[in-house]
C-alpha atoms as a PDB file:
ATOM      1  CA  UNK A   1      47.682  -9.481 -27.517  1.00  0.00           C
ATOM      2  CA  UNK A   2      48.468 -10.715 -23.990  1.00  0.00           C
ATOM      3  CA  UNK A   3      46.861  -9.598 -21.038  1.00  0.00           C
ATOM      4  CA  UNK A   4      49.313  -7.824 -18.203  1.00  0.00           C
ATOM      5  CA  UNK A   5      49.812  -9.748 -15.002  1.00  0.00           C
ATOM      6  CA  UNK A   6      47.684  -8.373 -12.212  1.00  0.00           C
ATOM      7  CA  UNK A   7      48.239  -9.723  -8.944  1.00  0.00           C
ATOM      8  CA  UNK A   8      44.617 -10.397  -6.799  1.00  0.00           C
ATOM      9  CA  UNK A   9      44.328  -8.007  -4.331  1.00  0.00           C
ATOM     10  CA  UNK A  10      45.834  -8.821  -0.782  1.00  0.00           C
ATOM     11  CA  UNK A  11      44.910  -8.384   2.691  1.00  0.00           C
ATOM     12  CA  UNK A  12      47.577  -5.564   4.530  1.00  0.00           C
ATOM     13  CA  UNK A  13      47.105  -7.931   7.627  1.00  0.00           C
ATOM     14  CA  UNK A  14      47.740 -11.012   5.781  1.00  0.00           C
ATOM     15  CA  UNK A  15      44.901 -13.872   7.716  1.00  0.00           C
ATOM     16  CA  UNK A  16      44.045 -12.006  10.633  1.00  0.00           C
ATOM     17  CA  UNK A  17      40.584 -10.574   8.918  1.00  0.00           C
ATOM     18  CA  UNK A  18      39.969 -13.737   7.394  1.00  0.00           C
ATOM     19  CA  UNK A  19      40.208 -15.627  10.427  1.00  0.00           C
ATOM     20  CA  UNK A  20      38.576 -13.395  12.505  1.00  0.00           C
ATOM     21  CA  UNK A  21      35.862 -12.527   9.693  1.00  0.00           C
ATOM     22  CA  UNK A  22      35.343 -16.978   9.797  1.00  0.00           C
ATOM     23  CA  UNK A  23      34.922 -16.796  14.111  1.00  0.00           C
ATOM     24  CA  UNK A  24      32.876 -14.035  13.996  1.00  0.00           C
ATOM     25  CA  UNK A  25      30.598 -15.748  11.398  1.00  0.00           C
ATOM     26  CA  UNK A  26      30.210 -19.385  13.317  1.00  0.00           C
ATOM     27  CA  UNK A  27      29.550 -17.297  16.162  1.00  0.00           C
ATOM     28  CA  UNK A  28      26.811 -15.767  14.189  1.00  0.00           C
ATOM     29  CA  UNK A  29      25.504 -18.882  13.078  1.00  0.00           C
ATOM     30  CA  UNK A  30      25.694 -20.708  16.542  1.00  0.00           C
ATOM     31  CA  UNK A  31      23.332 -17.765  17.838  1.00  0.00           C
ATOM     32  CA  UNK A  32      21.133 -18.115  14.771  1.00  0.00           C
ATOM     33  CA  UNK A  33      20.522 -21.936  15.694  1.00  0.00           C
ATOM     34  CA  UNK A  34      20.143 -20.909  19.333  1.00  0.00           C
ATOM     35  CA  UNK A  35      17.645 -18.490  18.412  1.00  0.00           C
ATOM     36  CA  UNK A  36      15.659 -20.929  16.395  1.00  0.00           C
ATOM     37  CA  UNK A  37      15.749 -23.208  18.315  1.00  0.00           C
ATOM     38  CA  UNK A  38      14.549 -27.037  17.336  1.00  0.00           C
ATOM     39  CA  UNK A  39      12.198 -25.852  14.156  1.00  0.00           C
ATOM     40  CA  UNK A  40      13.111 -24.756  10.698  1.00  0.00           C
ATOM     41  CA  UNK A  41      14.159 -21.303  10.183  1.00  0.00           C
ATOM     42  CA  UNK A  42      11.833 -18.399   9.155  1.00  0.00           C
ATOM     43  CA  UNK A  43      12.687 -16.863   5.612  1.00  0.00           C
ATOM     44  CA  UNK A  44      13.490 -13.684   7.322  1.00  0.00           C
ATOM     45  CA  UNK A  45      16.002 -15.022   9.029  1.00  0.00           C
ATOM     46  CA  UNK A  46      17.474 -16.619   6.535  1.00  0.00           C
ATOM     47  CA  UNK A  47      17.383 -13.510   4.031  1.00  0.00           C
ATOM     48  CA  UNK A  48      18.878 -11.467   6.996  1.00  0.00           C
ATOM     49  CA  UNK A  49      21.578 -14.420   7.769  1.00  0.00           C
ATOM     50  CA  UNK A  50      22.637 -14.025   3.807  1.00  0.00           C
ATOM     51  CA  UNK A  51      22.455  -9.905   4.606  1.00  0.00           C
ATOM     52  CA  UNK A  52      24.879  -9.855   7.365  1.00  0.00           C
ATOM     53  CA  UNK A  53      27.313 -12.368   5.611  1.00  0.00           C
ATOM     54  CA  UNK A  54      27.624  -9.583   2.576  1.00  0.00           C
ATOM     55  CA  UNK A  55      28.028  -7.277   5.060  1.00  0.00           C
ATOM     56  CA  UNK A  56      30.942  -8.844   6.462  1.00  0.00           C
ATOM     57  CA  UNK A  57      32.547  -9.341   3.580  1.00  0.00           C
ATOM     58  CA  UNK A  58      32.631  -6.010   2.691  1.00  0.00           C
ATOM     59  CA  UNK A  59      33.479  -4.739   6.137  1.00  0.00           C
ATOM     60  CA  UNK A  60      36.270  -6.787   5.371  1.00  0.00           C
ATOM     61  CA  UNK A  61      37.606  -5.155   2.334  1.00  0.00           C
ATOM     62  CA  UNK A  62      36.732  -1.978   3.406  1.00  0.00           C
ATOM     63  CA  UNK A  63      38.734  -2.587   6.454  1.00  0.00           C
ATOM     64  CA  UNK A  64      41.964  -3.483   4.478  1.00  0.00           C
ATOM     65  CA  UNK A  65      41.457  -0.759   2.041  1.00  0.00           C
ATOM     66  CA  UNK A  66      40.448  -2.722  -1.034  1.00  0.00           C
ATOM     67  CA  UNK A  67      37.408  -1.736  -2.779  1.00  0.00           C
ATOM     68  CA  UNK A  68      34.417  -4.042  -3.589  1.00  0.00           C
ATOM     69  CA  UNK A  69      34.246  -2.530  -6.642  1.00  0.00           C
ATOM     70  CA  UNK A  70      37.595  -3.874  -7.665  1.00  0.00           C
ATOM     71  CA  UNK A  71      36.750  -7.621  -6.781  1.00  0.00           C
ATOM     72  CA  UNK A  72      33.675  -7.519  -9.028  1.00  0.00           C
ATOM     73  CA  UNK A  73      34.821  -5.678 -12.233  1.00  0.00           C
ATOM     74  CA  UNK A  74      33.945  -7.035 -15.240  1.00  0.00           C
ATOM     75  CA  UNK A  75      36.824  -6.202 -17.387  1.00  0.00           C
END
């Protein structure tokens, strides 16, 4: 039994959200290492860094019209 060809799913926009997605991220992050300045991190910041990076990555799909659901199916 072969499996059908199904083809990953695609951004409408082609790599205009993931290059704007990867800006707005290292402008995140250059904030984030404003904000803490010389020092380590807190763990709070780091557990709301990895937060907001899900986040966009779903905005993302959710912006193109592909479901989340979709990219993590275990079928």
């Amino acid at each position: 039994m072969t499996r059908p060809e199904i083809a990953p799913p695609a951004f409408k926009r082609g790599l205009l959200v993931l290059v704007t997605a990867y800006f707005v991220i290292i402008a995140l992050l250059s904030g984030l290492a404003l904000i803490s300045g010389r020092g380590s991190p807190p763990p709070l910041l780091g557990m709301a860094w990895g937060i907001l990076l899900v986040g966009i990555g779903v905005g993302a799909y959710r912006l193109e019209g592909v479901s989340p659901r979709s990219i993590l199916s275990f079928s």
